[in-house]
Protein backbone atom coordinates (compact mmCIF):
# COMPACT_ATOMS: atom_id res chain seq x y z
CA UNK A 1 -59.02 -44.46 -24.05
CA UNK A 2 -56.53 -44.23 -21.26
CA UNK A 3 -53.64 -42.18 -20.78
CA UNK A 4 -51.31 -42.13 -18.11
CA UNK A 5 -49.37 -39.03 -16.60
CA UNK A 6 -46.67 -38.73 -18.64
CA UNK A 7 -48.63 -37.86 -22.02
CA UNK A 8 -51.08 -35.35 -19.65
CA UNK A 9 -49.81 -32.01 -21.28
CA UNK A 10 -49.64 -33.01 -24.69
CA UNK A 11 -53.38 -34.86 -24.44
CA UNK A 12 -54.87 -31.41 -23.16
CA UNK A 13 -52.76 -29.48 -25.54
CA UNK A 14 -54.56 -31.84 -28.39
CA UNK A 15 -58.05 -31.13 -26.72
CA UNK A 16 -58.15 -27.65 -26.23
CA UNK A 17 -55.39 -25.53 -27.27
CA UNK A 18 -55.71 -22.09 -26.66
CA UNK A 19 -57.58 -22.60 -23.24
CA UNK A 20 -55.38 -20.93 -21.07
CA UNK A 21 -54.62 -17.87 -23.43
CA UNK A 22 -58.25 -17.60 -23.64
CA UNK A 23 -58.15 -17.29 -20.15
CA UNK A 24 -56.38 -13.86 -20.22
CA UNK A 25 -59.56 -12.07 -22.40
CA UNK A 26 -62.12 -13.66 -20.50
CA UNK A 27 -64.87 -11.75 -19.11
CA UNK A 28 -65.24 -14.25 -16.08
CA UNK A 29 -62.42 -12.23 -14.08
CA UNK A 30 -62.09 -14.74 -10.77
CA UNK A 31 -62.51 -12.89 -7.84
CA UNK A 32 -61.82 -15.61 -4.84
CA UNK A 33 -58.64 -15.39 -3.41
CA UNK A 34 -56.55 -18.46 -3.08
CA UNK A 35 -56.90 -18.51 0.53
CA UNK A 36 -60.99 -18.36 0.09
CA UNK A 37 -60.83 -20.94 -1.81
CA UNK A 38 -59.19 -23.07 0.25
CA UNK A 39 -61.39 -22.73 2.79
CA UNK A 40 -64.56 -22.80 0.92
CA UNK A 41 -63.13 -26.82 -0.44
CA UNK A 42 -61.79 -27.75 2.53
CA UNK A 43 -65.43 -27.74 4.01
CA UNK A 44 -67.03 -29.88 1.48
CA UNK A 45 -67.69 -33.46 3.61
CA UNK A 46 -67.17 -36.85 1.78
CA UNK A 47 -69.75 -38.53 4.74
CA UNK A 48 -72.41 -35.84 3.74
CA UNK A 49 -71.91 -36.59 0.28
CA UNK A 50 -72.18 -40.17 0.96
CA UNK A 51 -75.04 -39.88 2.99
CA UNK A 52 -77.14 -38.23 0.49
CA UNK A 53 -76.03 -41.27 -2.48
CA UNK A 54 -76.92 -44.08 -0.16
CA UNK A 55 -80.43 -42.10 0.95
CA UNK A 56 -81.11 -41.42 -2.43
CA UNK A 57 -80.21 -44.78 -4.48
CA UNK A 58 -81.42 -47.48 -1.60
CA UNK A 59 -78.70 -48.28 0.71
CA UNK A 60 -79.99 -46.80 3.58
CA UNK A 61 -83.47 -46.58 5.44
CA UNK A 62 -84.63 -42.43 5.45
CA UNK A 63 -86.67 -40.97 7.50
CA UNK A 64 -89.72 -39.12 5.13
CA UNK A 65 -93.29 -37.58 6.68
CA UNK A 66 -92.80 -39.68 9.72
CA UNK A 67 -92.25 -42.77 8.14
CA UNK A 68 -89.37 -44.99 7.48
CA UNK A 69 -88.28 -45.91 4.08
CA UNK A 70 -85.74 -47.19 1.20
CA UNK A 71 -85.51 -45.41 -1.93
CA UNK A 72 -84.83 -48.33 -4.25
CA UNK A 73 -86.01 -46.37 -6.98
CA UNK A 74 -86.78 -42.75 -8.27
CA UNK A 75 -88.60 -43.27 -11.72
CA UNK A 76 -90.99 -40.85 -12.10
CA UNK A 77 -94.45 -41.84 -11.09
CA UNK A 78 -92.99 -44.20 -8.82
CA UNK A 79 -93.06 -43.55 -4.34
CA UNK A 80 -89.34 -43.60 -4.36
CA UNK A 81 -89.51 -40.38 -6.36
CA UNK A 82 -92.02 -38.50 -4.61
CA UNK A 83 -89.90 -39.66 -1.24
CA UNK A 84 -86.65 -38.27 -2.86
CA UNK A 85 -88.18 -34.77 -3.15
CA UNK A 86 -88.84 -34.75 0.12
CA UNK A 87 -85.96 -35.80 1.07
CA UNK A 88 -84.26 -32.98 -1.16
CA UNK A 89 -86.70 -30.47 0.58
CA UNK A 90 -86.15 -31.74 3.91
CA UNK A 91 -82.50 -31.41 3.41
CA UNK A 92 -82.73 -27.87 2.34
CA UNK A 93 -84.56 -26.55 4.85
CA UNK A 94 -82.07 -28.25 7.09
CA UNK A 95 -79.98 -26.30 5.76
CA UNK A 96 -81.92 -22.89 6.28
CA UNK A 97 -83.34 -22.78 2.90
CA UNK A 98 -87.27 -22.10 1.84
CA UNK A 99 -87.69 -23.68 -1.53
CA UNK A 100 -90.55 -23.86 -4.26
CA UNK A 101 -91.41 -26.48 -6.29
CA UNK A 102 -92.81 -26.29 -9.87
CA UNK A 103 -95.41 -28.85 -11.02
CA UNK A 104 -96.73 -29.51 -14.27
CA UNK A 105 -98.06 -32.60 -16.89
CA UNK A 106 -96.79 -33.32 -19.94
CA UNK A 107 -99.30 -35.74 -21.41
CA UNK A 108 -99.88 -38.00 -18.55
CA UNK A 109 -96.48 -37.69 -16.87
CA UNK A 110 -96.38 -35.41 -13.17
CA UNK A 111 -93.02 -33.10 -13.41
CA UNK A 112 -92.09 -31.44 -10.62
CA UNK A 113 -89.18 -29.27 -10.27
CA UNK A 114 -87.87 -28.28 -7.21
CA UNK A 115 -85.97 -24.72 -6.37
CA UNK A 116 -83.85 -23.13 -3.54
CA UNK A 117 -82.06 -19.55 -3.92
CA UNK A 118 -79.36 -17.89 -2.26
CA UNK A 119 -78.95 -14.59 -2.71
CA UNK A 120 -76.68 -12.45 -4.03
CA UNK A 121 -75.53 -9.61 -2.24
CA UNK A 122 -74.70 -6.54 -4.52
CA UNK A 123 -77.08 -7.89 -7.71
CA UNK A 124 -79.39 -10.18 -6.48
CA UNK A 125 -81.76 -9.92 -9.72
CA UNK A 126 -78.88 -11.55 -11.48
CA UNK A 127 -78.40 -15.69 -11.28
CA UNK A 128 -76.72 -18.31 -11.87
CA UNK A 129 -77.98 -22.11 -11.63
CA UNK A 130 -76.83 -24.92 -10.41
CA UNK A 131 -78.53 -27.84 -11.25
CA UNK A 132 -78.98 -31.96 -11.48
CA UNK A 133 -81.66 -33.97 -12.47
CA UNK A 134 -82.79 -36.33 -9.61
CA UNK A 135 -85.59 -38.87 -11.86
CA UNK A 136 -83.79 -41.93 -13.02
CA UNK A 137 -84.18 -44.95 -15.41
CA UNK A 138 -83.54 -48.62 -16.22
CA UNK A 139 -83.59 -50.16 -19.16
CA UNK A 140 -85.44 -52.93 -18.05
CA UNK A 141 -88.65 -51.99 -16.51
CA UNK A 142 -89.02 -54.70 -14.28
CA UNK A 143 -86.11 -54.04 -12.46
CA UNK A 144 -85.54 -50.71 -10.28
CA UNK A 145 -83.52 -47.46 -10.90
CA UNK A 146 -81.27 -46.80 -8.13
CA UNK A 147 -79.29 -44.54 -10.13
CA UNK A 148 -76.60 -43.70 -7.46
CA UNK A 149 -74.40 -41.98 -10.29
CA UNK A 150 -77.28 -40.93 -12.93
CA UNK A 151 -77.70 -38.66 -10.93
CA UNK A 152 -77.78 -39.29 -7.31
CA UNK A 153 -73.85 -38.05 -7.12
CA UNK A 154 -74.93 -34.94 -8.83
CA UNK A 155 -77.65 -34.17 -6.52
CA UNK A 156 -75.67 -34.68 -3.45
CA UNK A 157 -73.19 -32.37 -5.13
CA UNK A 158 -75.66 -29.72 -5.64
CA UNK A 159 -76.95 -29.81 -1.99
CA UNK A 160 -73.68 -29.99 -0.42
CA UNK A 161 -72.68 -26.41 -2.40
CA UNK A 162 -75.73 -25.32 -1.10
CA UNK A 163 -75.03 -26.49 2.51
CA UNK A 164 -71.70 -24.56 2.26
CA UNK A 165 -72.76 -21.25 0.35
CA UNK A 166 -75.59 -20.22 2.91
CA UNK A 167 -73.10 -18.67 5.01
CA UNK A 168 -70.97 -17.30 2.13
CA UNK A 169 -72.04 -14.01 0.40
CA UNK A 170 -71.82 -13.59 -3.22
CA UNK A 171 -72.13 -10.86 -5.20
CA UNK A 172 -74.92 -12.87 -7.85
CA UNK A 173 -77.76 -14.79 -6.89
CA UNK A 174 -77.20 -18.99 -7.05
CA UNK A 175 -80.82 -20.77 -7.82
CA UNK A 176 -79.87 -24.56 -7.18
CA UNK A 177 -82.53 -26.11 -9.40
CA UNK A 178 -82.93 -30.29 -9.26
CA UNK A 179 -84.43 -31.14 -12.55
CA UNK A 180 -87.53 -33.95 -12.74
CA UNK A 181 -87.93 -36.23 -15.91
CA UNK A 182 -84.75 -35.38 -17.42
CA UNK A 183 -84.95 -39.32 -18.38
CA UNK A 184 -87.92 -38.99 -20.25
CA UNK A 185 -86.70 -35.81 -22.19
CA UNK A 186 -85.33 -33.50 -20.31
CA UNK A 187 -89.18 -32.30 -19.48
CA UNK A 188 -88.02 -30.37 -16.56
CA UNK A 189 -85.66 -28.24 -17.65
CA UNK A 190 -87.57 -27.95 -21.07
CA UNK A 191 -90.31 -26.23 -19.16
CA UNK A 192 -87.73 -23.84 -17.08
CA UNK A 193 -85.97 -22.80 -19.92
CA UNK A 194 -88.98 -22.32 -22.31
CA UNK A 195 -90.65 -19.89 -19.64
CA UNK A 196 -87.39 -17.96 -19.05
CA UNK A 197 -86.66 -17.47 -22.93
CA UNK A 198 -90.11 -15.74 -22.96
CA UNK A 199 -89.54 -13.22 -20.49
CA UNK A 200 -88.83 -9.24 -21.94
CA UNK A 201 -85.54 -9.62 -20.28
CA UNK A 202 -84.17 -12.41 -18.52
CA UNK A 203 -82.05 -12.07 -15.80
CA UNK A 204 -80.03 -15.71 -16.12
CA UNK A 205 -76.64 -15.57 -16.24
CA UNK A 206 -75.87 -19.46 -16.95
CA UNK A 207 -76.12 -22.77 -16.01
CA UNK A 208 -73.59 -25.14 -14.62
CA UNK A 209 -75.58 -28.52 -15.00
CA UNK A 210 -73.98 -31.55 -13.50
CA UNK A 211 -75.04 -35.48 -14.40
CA UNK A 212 -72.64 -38.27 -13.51
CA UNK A 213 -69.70 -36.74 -11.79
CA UNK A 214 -69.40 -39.48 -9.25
CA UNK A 215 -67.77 -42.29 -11.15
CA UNK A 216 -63.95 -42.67 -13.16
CA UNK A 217 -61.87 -45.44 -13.48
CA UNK A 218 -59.20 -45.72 -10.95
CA UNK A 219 -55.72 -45.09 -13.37
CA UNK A 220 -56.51 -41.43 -14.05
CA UNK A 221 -59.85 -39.02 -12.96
CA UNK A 222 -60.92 -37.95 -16.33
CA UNK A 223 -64.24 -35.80 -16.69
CA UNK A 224 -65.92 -33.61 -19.30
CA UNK A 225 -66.57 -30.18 -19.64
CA UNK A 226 -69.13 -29.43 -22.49
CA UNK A 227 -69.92 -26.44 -23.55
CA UNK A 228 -70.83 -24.43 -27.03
CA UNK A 229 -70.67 -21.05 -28.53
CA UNK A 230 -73.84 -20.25 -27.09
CA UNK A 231 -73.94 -16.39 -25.51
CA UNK A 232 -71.55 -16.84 -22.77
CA UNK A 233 -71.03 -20.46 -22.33
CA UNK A 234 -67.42 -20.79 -23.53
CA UNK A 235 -66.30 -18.12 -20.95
CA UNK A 236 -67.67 -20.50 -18.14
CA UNK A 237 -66.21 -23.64 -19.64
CA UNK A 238 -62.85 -22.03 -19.78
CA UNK A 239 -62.89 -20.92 -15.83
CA UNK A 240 -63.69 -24.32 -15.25
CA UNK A 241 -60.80 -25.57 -16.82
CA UNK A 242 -58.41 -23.43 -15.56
CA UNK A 243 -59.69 -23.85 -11.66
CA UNK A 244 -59.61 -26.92 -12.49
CA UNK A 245 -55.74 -27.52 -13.23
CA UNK A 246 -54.58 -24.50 -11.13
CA UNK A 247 -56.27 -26.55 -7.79
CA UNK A 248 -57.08 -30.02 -8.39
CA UNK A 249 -53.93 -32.00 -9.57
CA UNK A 250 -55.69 -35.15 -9.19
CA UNK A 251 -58.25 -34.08 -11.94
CA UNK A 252 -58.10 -34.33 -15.53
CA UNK A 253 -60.59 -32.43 -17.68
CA UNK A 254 -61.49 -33.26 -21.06
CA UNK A 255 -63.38 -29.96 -22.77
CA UNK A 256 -66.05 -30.71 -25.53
CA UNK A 257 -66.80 -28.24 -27.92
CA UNK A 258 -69.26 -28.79 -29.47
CA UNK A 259 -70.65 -30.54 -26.03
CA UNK A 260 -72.75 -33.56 -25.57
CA UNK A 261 -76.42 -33.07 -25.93
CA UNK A 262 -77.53 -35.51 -23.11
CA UNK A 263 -78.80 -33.48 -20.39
CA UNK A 264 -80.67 -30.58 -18.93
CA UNK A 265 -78.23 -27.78 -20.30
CA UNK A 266 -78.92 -28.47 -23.63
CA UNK A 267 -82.86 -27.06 -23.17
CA UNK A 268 -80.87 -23.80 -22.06
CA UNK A 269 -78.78 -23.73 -25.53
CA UNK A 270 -81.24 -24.53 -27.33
CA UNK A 271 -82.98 -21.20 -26.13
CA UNK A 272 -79.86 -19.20 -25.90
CA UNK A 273 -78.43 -19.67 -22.76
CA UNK A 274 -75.26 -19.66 -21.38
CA UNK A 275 -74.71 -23.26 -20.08
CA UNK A 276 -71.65 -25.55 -19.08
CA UNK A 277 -72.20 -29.75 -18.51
CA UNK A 278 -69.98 -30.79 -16.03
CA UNK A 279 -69.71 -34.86 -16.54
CA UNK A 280 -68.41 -37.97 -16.58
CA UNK A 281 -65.62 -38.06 -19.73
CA UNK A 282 -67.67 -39.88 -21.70
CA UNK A 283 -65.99 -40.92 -24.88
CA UNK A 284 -62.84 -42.54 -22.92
CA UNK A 285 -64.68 -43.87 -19.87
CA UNK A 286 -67.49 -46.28 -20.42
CA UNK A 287 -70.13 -46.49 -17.10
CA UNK A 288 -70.99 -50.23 -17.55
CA UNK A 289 -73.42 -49.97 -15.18
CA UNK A 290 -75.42 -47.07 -17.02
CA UNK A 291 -79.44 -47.33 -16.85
CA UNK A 292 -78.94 -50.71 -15.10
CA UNK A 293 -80.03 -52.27 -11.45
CA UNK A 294 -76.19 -52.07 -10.78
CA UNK A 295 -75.75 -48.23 -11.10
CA UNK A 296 -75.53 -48.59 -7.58
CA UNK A 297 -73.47 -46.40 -4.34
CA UNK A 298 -70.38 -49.24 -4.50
CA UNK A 299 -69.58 -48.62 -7.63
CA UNK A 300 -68.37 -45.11 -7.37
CA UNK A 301 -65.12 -43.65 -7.06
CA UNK A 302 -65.65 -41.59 -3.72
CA UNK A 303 -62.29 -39.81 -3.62
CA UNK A 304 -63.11 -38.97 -7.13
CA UNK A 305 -66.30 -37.60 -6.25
CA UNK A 306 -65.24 -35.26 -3.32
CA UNK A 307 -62.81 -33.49 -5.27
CA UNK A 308 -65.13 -33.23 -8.30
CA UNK A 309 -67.76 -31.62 -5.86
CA UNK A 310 -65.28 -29.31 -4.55
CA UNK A 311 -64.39 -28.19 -8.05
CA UNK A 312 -67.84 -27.49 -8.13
CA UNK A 313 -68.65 -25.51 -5.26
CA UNK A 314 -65.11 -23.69 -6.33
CA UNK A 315 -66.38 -22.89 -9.85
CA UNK A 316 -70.34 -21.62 -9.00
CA UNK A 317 -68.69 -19.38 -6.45
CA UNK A 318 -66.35 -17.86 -8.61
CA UNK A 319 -69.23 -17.18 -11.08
CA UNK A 320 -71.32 -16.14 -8.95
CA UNK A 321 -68.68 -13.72 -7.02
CA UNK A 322 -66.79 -12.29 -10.03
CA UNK A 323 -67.46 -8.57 -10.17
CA UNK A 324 -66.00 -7.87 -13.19
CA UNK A 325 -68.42 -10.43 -15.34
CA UNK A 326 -70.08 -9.02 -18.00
CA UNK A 327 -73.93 -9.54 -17.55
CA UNK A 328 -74.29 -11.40 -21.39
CA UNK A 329 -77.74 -11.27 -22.34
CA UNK A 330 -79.96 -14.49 -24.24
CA UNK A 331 -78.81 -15.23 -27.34
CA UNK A 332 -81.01 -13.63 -30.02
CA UNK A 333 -84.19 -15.92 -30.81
CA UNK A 334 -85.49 -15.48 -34.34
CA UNK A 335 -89.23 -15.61 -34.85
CA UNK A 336 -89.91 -18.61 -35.19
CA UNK A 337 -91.51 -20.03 -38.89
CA UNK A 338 -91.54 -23.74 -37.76
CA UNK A 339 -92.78 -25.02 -34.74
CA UNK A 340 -91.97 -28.63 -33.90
CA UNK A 341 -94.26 -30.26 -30.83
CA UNK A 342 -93.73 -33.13 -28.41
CA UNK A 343 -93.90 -36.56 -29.86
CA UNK A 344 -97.46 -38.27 -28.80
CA UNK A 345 -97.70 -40.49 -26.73
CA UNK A 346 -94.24 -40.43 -25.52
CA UNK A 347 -92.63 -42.58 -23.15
CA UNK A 348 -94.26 -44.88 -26.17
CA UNK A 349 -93.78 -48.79 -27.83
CA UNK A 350 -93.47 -49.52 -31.02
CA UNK A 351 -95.63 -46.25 -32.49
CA UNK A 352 -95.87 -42.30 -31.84
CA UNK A 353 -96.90 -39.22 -33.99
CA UNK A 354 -94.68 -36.50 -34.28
CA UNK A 355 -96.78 -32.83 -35.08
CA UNK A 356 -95.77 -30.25 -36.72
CA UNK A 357 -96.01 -26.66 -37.79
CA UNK A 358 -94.71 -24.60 -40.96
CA UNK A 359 -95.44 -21.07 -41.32
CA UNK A 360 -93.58 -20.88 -45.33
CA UNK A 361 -93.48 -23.44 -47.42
CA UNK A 362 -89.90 -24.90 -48.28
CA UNK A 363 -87.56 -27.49 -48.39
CA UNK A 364 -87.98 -29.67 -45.40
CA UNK A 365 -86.30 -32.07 -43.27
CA UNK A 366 -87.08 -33.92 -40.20
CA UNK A 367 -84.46 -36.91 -39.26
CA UNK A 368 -84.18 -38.82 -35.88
CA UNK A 369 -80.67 -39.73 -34.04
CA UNK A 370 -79.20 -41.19 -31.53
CA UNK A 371 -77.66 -39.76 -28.17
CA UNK A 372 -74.12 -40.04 -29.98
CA UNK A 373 -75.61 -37.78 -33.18
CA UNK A 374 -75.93 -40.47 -36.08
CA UNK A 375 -79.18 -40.38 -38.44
CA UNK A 376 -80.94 -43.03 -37.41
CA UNK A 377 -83.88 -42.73 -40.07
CA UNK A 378 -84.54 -40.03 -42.64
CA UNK A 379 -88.85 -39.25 -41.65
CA UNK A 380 -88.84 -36.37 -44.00
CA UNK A 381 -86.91 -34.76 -46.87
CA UNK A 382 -89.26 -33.07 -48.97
CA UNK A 383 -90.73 -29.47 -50.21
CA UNK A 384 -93.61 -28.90 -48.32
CA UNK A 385 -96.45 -25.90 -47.89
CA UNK A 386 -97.23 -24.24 -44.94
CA UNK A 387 -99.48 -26.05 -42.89
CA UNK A 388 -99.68 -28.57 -39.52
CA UNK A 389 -98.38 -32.18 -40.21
CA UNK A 390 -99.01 -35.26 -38.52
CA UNK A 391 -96.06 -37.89 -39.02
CA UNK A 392 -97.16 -41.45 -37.50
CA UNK A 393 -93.50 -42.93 -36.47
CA UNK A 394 -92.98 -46.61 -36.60
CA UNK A 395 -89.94 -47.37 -34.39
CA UNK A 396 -90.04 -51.29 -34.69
CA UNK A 397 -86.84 -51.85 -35.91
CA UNK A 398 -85.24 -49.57 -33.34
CA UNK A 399 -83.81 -50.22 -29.72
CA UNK A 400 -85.33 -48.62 -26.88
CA UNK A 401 -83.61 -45.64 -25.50
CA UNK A 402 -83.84 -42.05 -25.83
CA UNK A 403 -83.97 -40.29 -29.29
CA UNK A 404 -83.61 -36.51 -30.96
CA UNK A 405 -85.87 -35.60 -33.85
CA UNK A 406 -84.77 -32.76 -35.12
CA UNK A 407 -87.20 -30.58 -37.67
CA UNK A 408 -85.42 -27.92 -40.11
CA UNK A 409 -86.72 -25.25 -42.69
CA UNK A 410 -85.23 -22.59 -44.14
CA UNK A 411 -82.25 -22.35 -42.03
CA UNK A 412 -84.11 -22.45 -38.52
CA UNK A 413 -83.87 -25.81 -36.91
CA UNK A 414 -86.02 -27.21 -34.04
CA UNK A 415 -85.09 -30.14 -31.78
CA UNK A 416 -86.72 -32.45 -29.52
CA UNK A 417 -86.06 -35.76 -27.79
CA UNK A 418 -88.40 -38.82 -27.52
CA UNK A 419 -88.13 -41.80 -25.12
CA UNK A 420 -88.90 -45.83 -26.73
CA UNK A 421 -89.65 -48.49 -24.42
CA UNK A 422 -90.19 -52.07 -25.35
């Protein structure tokens, strides 16, 4: 769907009403003068920004450990995505920041997550996180990933606010977090978010996750802001939106609520998190070019890009410098009577078994979907005891792609996603 100017107001009127009213009660009270934020945007750099797409999807020849190289590619498992965290680390530390990587396996996939903080000055224990997943995919195997805007464009985005924050105080701490194997599940920020919802009292304020900010068409800049009632999340969305239209005339947001599922803030809701998704607008512009060979640096909108990154840098430091936020604490997690596990083997072809727990017996459903949230086949609908299950899954007759089982009991519901290549 495109509009054009003239039907702006009453398109965003449709969308989301009572945004702006909203505004008035929310607990997100902006801080940043107008003047501050000025200057904060003015610095973000369209070369820098470039630089770090072409380094990171194969245009240019890096420099990493000495040796000269192309990142065609940044699969996981594959050299151009062990290069591209160095690169990421390299850049960092350029920048004056220490960072620590996390490193795990899930089955027989390497994750690694990599970290950088800035401080906050008055409550440093408190955070905020901005994040992108930097792993990418093709839907042909035999062909590489470049991935310049899933999720290069959201990685350079991510180190450029970094770049320009390490000289600007803020009053919470900022944790820029670049997710790994988001394309095979979301394993990254699965792990993060698990280990933070088990903590007595976690200290996360919310997540602003970004994945595909880099491309629009060229008659109007459209983008999505997704976000759910999930502890704090809607507050975010709706500072977003109004930074958004108060300072970036050229923009045109597009607020989903319920958001889209497809990307590392969704681990964070599903554990109670505040989190926004700051993306492409993806149900009125179509990315031909998605999980192709082609999702390559020319076929971004630069322009688009610069002033999508500044809205970013403009909306993490408002978060992170509003005094008068309200420190909203993880949504409630109910002991848990079902426990649903990760699909085995998974990337997998053809066949995989999904395992599960029940701690009551009950009426029980497990279903799998697609990314746009249509049953795709019914695995289980049935009354069932308490015990551990082991459901052999023959996907045959489906496409490959990535999937969402979803496991429910009793009014709790547990969800995971799966990844089928043929």
């Amino acid at each position: 769907m495109n509009l054009n100017p003239s039907v702006k107001n009453r398109f965003y009127t449709t969308i989301r009403i009572f945004t702006i009213l909203c505004l008035t009660a929310s607990k997100l009270t902006a801080q940043l003068s107008d003047s501050t934020i000025a200057s904060l945007i003015n610095q973000v750099d369209l070369d820098r920004l470039s630089s770090h797409v072409r380094a990171l999807s194969g245009v240019d020849t890096i420099r990493v450990n000495r040796i000269n190289t192309v990142i065609t590619s940044r699969r996981v498992g594959e050299q151009g995505h062990a290069d591209a965290i160095e690169y990421l680390v390299m850049k960092l530390k350029e920048y004056g920041y220490s960072t620590d990587q996390t490193s795990f396996y899930r089955g027989e996939t390497h994750v690694q997550n990599l970290f950088a903080s800035h401080p906050g000055v008055t409550d440093p224990d408190h955070y905020y996180i901005l994040s992108a997943h930097y792993d990418t995919y093709n839907r042909n195997t035999a062909d590489p990933a470049p991935g310049a805007e899933d999720n290069a464009g959201g990685v350079a985005a991510v180190l450029e606010t970094a770049r320009i924050l390490y000289n600007f105080e803020t009053d919470y701490t900022v944790k820029f977090a670049f997710w790994d194997a988001e394309e095979l599940g979301l394993l990254g920020s699965e792990n993060y978010a698990f280990k933070e919802s088990r903590l007595e009292e976690s200290n996360l304020l919310g997540v602003v996750n970004l994945d595909m900010i880099a491309y629009t068409t060229d008659s109007l800049w459209q983008y999505s802001i997704n976000t759910r009632d999930t502890a704090n999340s809607i507050e975010m969305s709706d500072l977003v939106y109004s930074l958004s239209t108060s300072y970036f005339d050229s923009l045109y947001p597009i607020v989903y609520n319920p958001g889209l599922l497809g990307s590392d803030h969704r681990r964070f809701w599903e554990y109670g998190f505040s989190a926004i998704f700051i993306g492409e607008a993806f149900r009125t512009v179509d990315y031909p070019y998605y999980h192709t060979a082609n999702d390559t640096y020319d076929k971004l909108n630069l322009p688009f890009f610069h002033d999508m990154t500044k809205l970013v840098l403009a909306s993490i430091t408002h978060l992170a410098t509003s005094s008068e936020s309200e420190v909203y604490p993880q949504a409630s997690l109910v002991a848990s009577e079902i426990i649903l596990n990760q699909n085995y083997p998974n990337p997998f072809n053809h066949h995989t078994i999904i395992s599960y727990v029940l701690n009551n017996s009950g009426q029980t459903i497990l279903a799998l979907y697609n990314l746009n949230g249509a049953v795709v086949l019914h695995l289980v609908d049935d009354y069932q005891t308490a015990g551990v299950y082991h459901l052999p899954l023959d996907a045959s007759s489906l496409a490959s792609g990535v999937y969402y089982y979803q496991l429910r009991q009793n009014k709790q519901s547990f969800t995971r996603s799966m990844m089928l290549l043929k």
